[in-house]
C-alpha atoms as a PDB file:
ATOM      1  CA  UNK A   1     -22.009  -2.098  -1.380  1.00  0.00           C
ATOM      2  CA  UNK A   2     -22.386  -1.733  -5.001  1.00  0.00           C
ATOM      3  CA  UNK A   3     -19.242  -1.570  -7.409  1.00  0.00           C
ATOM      4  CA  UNK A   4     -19.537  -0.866 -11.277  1.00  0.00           C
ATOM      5  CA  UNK A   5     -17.119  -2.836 -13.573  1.00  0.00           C
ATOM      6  CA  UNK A   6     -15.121  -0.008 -15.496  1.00  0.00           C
ATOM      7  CA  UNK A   7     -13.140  -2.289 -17.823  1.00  0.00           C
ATOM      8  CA  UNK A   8     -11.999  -6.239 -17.897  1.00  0.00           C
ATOM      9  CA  UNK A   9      -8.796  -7.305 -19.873  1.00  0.00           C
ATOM     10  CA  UNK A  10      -7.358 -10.928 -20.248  1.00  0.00           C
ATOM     11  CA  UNK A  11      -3.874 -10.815 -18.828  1.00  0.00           C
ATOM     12  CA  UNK A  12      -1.621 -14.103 -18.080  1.00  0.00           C
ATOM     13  CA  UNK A  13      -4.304 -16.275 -18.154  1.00  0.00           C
ATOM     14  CA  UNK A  14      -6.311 -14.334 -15.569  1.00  0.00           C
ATOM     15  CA  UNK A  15      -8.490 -10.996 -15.856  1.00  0.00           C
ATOM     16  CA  UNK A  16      -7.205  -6.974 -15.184  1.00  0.00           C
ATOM     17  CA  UNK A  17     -10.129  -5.680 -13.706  1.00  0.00           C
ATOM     18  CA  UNK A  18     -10.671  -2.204 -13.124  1.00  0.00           C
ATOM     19  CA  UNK A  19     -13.955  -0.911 -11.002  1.00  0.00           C
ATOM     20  CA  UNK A  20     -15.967   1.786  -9.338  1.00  0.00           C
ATOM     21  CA  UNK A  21     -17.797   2.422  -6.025  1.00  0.00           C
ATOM     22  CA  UNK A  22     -18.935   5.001  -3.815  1.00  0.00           C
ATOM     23  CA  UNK A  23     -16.838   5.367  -0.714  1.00  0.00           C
ATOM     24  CA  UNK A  24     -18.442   6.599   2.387  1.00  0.00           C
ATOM     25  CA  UNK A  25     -15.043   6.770   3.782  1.00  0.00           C
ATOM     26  CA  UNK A  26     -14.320   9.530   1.446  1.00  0.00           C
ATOM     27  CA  UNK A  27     -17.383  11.232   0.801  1.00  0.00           C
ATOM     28  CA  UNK A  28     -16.420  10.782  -3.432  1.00  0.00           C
ATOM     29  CA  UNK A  29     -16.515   8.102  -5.839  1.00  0.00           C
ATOM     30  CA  UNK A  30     -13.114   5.675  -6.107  1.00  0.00           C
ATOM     31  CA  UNK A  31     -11.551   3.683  -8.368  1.00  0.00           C
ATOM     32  CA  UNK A  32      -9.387   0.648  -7.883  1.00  0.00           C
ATOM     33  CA  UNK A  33      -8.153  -2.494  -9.705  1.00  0.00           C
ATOM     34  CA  UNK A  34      -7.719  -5.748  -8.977  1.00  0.00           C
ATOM     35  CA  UNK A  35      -5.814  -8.951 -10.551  1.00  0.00           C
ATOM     36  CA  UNK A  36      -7.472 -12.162 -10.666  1.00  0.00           C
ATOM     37  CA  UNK A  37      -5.251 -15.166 -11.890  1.00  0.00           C
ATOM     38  CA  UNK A  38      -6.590 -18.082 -13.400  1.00  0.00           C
ATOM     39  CA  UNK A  39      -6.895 -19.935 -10.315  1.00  0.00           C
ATOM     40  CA  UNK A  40      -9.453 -17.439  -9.981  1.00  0.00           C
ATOM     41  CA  UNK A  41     -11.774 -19.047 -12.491  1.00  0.00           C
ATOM     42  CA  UNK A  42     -12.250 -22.151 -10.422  1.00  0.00           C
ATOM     43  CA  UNK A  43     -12.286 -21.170  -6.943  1.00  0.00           C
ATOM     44  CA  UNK A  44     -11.699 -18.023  -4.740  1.00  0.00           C
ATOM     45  CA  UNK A  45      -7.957 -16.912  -4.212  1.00  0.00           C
ATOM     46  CA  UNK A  46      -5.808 -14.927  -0.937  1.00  0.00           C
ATOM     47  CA  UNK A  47      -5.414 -11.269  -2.157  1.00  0.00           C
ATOM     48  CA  UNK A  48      -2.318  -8.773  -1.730  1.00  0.00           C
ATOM     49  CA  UNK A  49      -2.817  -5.078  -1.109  1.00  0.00           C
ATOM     50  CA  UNK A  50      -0.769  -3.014  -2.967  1.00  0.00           C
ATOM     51  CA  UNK A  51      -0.455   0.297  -1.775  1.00  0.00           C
ATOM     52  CA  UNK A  52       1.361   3.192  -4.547  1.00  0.00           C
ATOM     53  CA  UNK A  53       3.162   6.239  -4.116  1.00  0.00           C
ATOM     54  CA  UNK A  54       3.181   9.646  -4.427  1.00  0.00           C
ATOM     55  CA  UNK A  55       0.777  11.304  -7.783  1.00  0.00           C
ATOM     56  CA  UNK A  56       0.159   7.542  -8.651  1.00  0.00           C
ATOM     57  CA  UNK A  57      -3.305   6.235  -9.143  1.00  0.00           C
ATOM     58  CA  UNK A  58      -4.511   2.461  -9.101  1.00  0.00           C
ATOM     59  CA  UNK A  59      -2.952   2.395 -12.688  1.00  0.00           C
ATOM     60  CA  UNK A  60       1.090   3.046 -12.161  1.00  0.00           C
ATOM     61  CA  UNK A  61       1.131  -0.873 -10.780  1.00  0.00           C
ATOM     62  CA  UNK A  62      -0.984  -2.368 -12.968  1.00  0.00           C
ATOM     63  CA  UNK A  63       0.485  -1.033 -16.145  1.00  0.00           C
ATOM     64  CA  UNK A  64       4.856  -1.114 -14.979  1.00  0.00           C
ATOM     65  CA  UNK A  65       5.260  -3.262 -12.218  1.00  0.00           C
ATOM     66  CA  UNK A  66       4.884  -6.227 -14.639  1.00  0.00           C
ATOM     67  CA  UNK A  67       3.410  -8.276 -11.437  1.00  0.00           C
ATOM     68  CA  UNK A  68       0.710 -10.128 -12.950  1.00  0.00           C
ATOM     69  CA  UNK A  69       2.997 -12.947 -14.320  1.00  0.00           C
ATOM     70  CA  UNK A  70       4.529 -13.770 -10.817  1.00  0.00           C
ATOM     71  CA  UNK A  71       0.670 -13.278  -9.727  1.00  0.00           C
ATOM     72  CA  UNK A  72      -0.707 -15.994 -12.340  1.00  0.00           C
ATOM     73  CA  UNK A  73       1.899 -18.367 -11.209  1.00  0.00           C
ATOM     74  CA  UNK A  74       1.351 -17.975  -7.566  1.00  0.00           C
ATOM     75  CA  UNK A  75      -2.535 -17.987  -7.922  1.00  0.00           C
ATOM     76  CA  UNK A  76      -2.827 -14.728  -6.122  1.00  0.00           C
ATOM     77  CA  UNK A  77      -5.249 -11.546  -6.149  1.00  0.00           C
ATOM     78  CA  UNK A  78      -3.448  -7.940  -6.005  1.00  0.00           C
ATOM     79  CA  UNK A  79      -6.049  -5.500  -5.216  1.00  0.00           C
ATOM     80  CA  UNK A  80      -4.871  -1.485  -6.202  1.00  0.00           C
ATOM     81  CA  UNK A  81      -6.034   1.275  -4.420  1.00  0.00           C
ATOM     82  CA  UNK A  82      -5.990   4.984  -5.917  1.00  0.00           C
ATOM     83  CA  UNK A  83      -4.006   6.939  -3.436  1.00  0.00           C
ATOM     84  CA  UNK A  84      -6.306   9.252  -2.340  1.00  0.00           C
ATOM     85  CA  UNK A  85     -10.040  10.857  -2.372  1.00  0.00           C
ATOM     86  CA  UNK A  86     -10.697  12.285  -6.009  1.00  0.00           C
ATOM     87  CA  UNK A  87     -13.766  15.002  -7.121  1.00  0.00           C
ATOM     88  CA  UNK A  88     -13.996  18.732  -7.883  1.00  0.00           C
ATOM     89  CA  UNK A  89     -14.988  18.601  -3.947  1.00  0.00           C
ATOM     90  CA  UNK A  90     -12.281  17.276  -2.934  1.00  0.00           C
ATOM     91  CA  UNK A  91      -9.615  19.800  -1.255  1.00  0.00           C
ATOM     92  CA  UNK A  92      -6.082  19.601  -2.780  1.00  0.00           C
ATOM     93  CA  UNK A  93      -2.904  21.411  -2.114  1.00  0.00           C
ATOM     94  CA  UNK A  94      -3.638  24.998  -1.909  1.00  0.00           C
ATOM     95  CA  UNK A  95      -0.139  25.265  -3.381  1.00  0.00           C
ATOM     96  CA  UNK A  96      -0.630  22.429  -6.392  1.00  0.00           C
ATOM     97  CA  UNK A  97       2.376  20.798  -4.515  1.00  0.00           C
ATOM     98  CA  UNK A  98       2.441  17.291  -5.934  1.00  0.00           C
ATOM     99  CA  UNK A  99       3.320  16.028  -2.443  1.00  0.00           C
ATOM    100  CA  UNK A 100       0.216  16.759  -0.702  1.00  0.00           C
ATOM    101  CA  UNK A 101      -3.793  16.187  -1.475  1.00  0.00           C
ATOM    102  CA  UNK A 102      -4.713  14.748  -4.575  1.00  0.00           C
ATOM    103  CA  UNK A 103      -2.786  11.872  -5.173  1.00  0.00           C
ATOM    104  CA  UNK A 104      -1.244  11.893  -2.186  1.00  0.00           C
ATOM    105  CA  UNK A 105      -3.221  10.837   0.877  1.00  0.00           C
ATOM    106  CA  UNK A 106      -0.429   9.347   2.731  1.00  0.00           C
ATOM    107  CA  UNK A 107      -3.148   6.563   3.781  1.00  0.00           C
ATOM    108  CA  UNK A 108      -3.967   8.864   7.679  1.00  0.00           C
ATOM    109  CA  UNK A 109      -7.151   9.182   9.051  1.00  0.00           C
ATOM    110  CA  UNK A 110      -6.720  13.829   8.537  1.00  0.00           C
ATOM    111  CA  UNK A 111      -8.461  15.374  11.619  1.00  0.00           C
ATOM    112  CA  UNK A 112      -7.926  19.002  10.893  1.00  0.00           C
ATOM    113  CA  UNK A 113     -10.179  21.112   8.358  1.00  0.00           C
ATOM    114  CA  UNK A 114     -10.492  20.973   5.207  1.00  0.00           C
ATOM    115  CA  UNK A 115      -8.929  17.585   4.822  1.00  0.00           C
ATOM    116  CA  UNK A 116     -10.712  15.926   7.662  1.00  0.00           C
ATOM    117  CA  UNK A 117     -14.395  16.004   5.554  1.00  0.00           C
ATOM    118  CA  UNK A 118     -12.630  13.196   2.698  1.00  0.00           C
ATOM    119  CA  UNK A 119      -8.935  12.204   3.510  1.00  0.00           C
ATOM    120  CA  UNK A 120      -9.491   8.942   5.533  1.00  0.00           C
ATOM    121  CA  UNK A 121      -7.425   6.550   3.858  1.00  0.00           C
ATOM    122  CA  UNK A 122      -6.683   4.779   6.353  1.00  0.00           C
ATOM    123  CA  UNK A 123     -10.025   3.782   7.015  1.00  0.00           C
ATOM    124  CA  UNK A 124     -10.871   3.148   3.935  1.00  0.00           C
ATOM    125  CA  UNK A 125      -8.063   1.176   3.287  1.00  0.00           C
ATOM    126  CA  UNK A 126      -8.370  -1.133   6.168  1.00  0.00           C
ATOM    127  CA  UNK A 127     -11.914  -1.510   6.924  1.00  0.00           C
ATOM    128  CA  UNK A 128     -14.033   0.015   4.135  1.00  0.00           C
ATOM    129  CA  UNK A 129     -12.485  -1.367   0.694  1.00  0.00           C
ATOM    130  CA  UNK A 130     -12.044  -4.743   2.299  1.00  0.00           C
ATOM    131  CA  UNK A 131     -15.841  -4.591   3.073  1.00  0.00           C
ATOM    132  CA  UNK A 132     -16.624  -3.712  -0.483  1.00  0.00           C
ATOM    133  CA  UNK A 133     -14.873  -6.987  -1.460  1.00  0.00           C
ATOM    134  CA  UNK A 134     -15.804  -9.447   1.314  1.00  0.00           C
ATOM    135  CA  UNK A 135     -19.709  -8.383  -0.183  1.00  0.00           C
ATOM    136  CA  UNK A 136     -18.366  -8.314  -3.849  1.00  0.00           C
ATOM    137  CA  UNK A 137     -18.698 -11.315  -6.400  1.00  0.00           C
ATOM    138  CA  UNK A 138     -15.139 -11.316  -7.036  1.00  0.00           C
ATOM    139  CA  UNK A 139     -14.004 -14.743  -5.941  1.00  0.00           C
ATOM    140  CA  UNK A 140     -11.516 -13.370  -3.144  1.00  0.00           C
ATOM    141  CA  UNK A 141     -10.982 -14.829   0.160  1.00  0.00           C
ATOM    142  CA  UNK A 142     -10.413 -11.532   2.035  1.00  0.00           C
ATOM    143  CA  UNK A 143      -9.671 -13.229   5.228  1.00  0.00           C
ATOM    144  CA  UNK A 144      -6.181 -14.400   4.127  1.00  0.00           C
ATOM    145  CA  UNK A 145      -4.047 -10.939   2.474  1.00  0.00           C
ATOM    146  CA  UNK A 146      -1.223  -9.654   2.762  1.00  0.00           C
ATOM    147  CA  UNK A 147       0.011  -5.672   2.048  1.00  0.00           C
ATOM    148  CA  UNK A 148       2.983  -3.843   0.251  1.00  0.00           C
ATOM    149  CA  UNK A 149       3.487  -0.388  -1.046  1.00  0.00           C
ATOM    150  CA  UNK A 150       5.873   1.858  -2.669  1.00  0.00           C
ATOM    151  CA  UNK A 151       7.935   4.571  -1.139  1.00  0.00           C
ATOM    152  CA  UNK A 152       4.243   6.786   0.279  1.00  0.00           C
ATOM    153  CA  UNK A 153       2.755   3.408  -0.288  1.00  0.00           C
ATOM    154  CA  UNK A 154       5.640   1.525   1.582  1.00  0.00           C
ATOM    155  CA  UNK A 155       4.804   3.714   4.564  1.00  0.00           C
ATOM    156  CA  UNK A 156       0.905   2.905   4.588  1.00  0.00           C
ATOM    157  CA  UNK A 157       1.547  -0.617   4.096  1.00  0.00           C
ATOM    158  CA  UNK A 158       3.846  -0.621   6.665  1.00  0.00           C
ATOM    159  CA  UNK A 159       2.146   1.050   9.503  1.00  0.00           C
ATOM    160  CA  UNK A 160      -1.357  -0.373   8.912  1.00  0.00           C
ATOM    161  CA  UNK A 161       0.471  -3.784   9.291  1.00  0.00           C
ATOM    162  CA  UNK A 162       2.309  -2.966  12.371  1.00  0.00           C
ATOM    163  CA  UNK A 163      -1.243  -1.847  13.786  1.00  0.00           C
ATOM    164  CA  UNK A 164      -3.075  -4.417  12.351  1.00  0.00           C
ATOM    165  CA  UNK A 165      -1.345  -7.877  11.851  1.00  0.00           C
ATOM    166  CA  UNK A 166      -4.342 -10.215  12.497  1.00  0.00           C
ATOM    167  CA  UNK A 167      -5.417  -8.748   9.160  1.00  0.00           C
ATOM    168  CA  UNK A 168      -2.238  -9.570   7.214  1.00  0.00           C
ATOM    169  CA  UNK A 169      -0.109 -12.590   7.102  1.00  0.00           C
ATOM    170  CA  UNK A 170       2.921 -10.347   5.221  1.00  0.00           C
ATOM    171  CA  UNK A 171       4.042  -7.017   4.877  1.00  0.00           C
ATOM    172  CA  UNK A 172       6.413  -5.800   2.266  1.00  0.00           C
ATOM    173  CA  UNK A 173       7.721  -2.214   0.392  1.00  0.00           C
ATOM    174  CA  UNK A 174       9.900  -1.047  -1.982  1.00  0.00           C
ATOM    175  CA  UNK A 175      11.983   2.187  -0.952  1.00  0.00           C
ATOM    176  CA  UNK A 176       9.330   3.092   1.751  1.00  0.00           C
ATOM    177  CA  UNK A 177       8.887   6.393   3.556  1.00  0.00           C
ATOM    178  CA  UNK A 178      10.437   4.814   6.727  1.00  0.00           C
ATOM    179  CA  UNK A 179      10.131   7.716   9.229  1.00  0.00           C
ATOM    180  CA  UNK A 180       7.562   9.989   7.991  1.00  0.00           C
ATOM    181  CA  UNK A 181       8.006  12.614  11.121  1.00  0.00           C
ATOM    182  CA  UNK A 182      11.691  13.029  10.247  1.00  0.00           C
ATOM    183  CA  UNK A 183      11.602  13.454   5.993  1.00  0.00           C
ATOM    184  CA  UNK A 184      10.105  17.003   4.646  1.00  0.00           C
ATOM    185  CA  UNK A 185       7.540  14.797   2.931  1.00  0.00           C
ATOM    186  CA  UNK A 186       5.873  13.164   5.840  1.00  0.00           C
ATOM    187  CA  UNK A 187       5.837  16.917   8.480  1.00  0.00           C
ATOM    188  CA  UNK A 188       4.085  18.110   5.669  1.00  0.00           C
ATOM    189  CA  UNK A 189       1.403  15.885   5.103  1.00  0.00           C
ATOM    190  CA  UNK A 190       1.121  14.785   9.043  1.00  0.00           C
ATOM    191  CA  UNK A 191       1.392  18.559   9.979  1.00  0.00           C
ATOM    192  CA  UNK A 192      -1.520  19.657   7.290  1.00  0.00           C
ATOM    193  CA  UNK A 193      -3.772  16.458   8.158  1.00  0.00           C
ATOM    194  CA  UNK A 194      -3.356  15.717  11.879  1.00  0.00           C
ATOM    195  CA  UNK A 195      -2.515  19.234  13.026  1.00  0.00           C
ATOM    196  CA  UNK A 196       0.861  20.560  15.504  1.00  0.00           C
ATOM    197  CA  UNK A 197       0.659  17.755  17.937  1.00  0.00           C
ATOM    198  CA  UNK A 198       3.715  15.462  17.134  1.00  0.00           C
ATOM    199  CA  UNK A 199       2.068  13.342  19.349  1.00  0.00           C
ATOM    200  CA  UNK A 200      -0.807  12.311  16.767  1.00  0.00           C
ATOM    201  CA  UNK A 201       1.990  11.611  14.078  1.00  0.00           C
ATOM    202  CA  UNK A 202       3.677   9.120  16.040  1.00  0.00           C
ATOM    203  CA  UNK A 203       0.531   6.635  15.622  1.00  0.00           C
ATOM    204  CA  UNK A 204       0.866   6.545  11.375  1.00  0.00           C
ATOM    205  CA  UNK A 205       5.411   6.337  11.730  1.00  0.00           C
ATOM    206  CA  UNK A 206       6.619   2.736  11.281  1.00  0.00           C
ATOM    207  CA  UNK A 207       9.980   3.994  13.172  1.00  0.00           C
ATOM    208  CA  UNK A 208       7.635   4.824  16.133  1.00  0.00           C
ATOM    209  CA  UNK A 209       5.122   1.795  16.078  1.00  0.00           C
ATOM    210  CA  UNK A 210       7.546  -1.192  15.860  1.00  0.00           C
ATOM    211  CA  UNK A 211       8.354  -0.460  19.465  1.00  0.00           C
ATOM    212  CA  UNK A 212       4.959  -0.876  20.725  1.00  0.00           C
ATOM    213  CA  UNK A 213       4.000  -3.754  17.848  1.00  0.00           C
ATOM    214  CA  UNK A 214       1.742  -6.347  19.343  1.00  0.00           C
ATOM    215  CA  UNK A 215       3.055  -8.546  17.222  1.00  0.00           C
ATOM    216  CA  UNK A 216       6.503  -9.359  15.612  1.00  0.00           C
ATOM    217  CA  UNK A 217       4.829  -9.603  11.468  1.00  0.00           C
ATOM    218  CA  UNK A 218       8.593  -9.885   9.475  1.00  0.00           C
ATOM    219  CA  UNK A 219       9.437  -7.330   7.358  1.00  0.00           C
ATOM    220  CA  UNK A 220      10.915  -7.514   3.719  1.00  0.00           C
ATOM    221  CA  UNK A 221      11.974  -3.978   1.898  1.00  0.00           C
ATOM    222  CA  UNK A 222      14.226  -3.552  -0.753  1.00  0.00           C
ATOM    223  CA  UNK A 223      15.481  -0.076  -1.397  1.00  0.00           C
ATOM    224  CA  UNK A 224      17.746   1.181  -4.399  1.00  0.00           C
ATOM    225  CA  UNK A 225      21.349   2.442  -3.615  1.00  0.00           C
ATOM    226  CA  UNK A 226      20.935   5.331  -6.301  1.00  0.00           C
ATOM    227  CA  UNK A 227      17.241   6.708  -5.738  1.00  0.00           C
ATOM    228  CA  UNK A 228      17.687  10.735  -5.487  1.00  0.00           C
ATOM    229  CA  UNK A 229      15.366  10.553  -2.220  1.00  0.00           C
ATOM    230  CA  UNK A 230      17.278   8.194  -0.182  1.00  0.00           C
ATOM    231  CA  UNK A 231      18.828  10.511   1.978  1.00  0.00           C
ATOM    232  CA  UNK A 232      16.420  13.442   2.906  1.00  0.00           C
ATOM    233  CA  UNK A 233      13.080  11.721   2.312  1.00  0.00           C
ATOM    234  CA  UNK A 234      13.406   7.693   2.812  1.00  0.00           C
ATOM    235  CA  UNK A 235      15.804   7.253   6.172  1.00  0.00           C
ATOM    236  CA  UNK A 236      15.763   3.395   5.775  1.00  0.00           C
ATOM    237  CA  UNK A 237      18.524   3.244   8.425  1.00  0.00           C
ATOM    238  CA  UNK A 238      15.950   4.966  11.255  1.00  0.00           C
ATOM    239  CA  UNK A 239      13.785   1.667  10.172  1.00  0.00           C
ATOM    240  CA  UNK A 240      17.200  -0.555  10.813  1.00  0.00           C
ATOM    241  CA  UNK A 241      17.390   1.212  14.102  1.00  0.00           C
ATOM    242  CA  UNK A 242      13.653   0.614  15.317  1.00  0.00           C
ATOM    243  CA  UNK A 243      13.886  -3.145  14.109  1.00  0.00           C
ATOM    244  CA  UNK A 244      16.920  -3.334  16.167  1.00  0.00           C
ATOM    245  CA  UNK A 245      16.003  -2.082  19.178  1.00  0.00           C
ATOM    246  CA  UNK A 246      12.732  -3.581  19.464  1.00  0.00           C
ATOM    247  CA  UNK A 247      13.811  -7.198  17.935  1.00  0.00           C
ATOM    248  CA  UNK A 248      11.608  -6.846  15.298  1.00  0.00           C
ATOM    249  CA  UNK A 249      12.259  -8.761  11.924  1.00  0.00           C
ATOM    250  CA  UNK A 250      13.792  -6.931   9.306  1.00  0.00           C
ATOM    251  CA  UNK A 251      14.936  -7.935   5.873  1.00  0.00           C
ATOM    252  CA  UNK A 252      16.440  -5.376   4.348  1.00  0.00           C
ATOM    253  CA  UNK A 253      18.162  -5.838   0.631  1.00  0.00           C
ATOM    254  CA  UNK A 254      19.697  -2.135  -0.521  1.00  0.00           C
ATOM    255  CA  UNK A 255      19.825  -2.759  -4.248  1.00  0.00           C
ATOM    256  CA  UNK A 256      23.098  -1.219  -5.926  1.00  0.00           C
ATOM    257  CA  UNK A 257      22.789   1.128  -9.168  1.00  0.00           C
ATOM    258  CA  UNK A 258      18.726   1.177  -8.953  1.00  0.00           C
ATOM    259  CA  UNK A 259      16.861   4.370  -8.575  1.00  0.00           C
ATOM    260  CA  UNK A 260      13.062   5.187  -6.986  1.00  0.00           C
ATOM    261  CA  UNK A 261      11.011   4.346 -10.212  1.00  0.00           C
ATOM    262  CA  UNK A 262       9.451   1.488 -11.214  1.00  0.00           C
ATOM    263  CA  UNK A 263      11.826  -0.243 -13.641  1.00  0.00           C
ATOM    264  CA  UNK A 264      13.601  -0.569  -9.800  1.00  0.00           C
ATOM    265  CA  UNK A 265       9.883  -2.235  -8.722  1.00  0.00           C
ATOM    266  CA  UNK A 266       9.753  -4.523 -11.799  1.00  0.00           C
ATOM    267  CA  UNK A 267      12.880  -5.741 -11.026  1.00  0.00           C
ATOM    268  CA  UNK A 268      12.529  -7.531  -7.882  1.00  0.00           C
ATOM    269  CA  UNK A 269       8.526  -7.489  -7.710  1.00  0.00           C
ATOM    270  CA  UNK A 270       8.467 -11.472  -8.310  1.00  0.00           C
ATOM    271  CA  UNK A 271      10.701 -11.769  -5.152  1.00  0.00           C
ATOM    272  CA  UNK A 272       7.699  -9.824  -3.142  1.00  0.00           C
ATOM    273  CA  UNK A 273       5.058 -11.841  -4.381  1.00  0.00           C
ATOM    274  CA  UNK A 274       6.534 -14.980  -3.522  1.00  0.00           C
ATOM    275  CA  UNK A 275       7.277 -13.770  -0.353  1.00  0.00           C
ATOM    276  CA  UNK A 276       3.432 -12.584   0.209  1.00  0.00           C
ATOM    277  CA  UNK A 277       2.293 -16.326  -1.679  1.00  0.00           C
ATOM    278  CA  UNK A 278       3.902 -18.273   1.112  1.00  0.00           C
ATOM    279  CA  UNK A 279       2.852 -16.567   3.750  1.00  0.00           C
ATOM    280  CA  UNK A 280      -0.890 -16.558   2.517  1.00  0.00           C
ATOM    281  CA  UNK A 281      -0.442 -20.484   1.859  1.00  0.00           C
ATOM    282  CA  UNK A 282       1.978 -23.127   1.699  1.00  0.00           C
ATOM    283  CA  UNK A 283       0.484 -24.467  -1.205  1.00  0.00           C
ATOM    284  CA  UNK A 284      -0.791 -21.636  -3.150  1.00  0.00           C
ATOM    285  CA  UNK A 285       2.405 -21.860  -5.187  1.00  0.00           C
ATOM    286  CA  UNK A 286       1.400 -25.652  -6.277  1.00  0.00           C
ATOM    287  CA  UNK A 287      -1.937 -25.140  -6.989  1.00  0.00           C
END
C-alpha cells in the first residue's frame, strides 16, 4: 500500500508528518498525520490513535492539542485520522448540516444508500489504516497502540476498543459522545448510516457494548463541567451507569469551568499520553 509524503516538519525533536494514500475502504483518497518523536530516529516506537471530532480533519490535533511535547518525552507515535471519506464523490449532508457526512463519519461501518458506497470508518480505522502502516517505512511498531478521541472521536475510540481490546492496550477521550442512540447527534448519524433498526446501533454505543465487553480494557475520560453539549449531546452519566453495572473500569475526572474546545484538550492532554505510554510500555517513559 503506497502512501505519498505531503509535508515533514521538525517538531520537539521529532518529525510532523503529514501523508496521502488511497483507501479502498473508502473508495477516495485520505489524508492523515502522524508524530514521530525522536526515539523514532533510532528505533521503531508504540503508536496512539487519535481519533477527532465533529468538522475536524487530521489537522485540529496536530496544530492545538499541543501533544507532541508530552509525545517526545514519552517516545510515542500519535497517528491522526481525517474523520471521514473526502472527494466531489463523496455524498455529504443533503442538508450541509455540519453534523453529518463530510467531516463527520462517526467512525460506523453505513449500510444504507448513498453512504454505504464510502462511509466505512470503522473499517478503515481498525483494519485498513493500520495495514497501511504495518507495510509503511515509518518506524512504528503497530502491534503495541493504544486509542483516544474527542467528543465524535471519544465515541469511535471508545467503541472500537470495547470491540477490539487485543488491538489496544489503552483507551482514552475527552468529553466523548457516550451514548450515541440517546443524543440528537448520534440518531442522526446511526439513523442515516445504519438505517431504522435500533438494533444495528446498539453494536457502535459504548453505553450498550460495555455490558457484553469481552474484556474489562480501563477507561480514562475527562469531560468539562461548562461545555454547552454536556447535557443533550454527551450523557457522560449513561457511561457511569454502564461501567457500573457491568464492573467495568471507569475513570472519570469532570473538569470544573472548562468548555468542549480544545484549549479544554490542551489542558490535560499530557495526563492522556502518559496514561497511553504506560500502558504501551513500562519503560517507554525512560527510554
Amino acid at each position: 500500500m503506497t502512501t505519498e509524503l505531503v509535508s515533514s516538519v521538525a517538531c520537539f525533536g521529532g518529525k510532523q508528518l503529514k501523508l496521502r494514500h488511497h483507501s479502498e475502504a473508502l473508495g477516495c483518497d485520505m489524508v492523515f498525520s502522524v508524530y514521530l518523536p525522536p526515539q523514532a530516529e533510532s528505533r521503531s516506537v508504540p503508536l496512539i490513535w487519535w481519533l477527532s471530532g465533529l468538522t475536524c480533519t487530521d489537522d485540529n490535533f496536530v496544530q492545538k492539542a499541543g501533544a507532541q511535547r508530552y509525545a517526545a518525552e514519552a517516545g510515542v507515535a500519535i497517528v491522526c485520522p481525517d474523520t471521514s471519506p473526502r472527494g466531489e464523490d463523496v455524498p455529504d449532508d443533503p442538508e450541509a448540516a455540519w453534523d453529518f457526512g463530510l467531516g463527520a463519519g462517526f467512525y460506523v461501518n453505513a449500510t444504507q444508500a448513498p453512504w454505504a458506497a464510502n462511509y466505512h470508518m470503522y473499517d478503515y480505522i481498525v483494519e485498513e489504516l493500520p495495514d497501511v502502516l504495518a507495510t509503511s517505512d515509518l518506524p512504528l511498531q503497530s502491534e503495541r497502540s493504544s486509542i483516544m478521541g474527542h467528543s465524535m472521536g471519544g465515541h469511535g475510540a471508545l467503541t472500537i476498543a470495547l470491540k477490539n481490546p487485543d488491538k489496544y492496550q489503552a483507551v482514552s477521550a475527552f468529553a466523548p459522545i457516550c451514548a450515541p442512540m440517546q443524543c440528537p447527534w448520534g440518531a442522526k448519524a446511526l439513523g442515516n448510516y445504519l438505517g431504522p433498526d435500533r438494533d444495528q446501533w446498539r453494536n457502535y454505543d459504548a453505553c450498550e457494548l460495555i455490558a457484553q465487553a469481552p474484556e474489562r480494557l480501563p477507561i480514562l475520560v475527562d469531560q468539562g463541567q461548562a461545555d454547552n453539549f454536556l447535557v443533550e449531546q454527551l450523557k457522560p452519566e449513561l457511561l457511569e451507569q454502564a461501567c457500573a453495572a457491568a464492573n467495568h473500569p471507569l475513570t472519570m475526572h469532570v473538569r470544573k469551568g472548562y468548555d468542549h474546545s480544545y484549549f479544554f484538550i490542551a489542558s490535560f492532554i499530557e495526563e492522556h499520553i502518559l496514561h497511553h505510554a504506560k500502558a504501551l510500555s513500562s519503560t517507554a517513559l525512560d527510554e
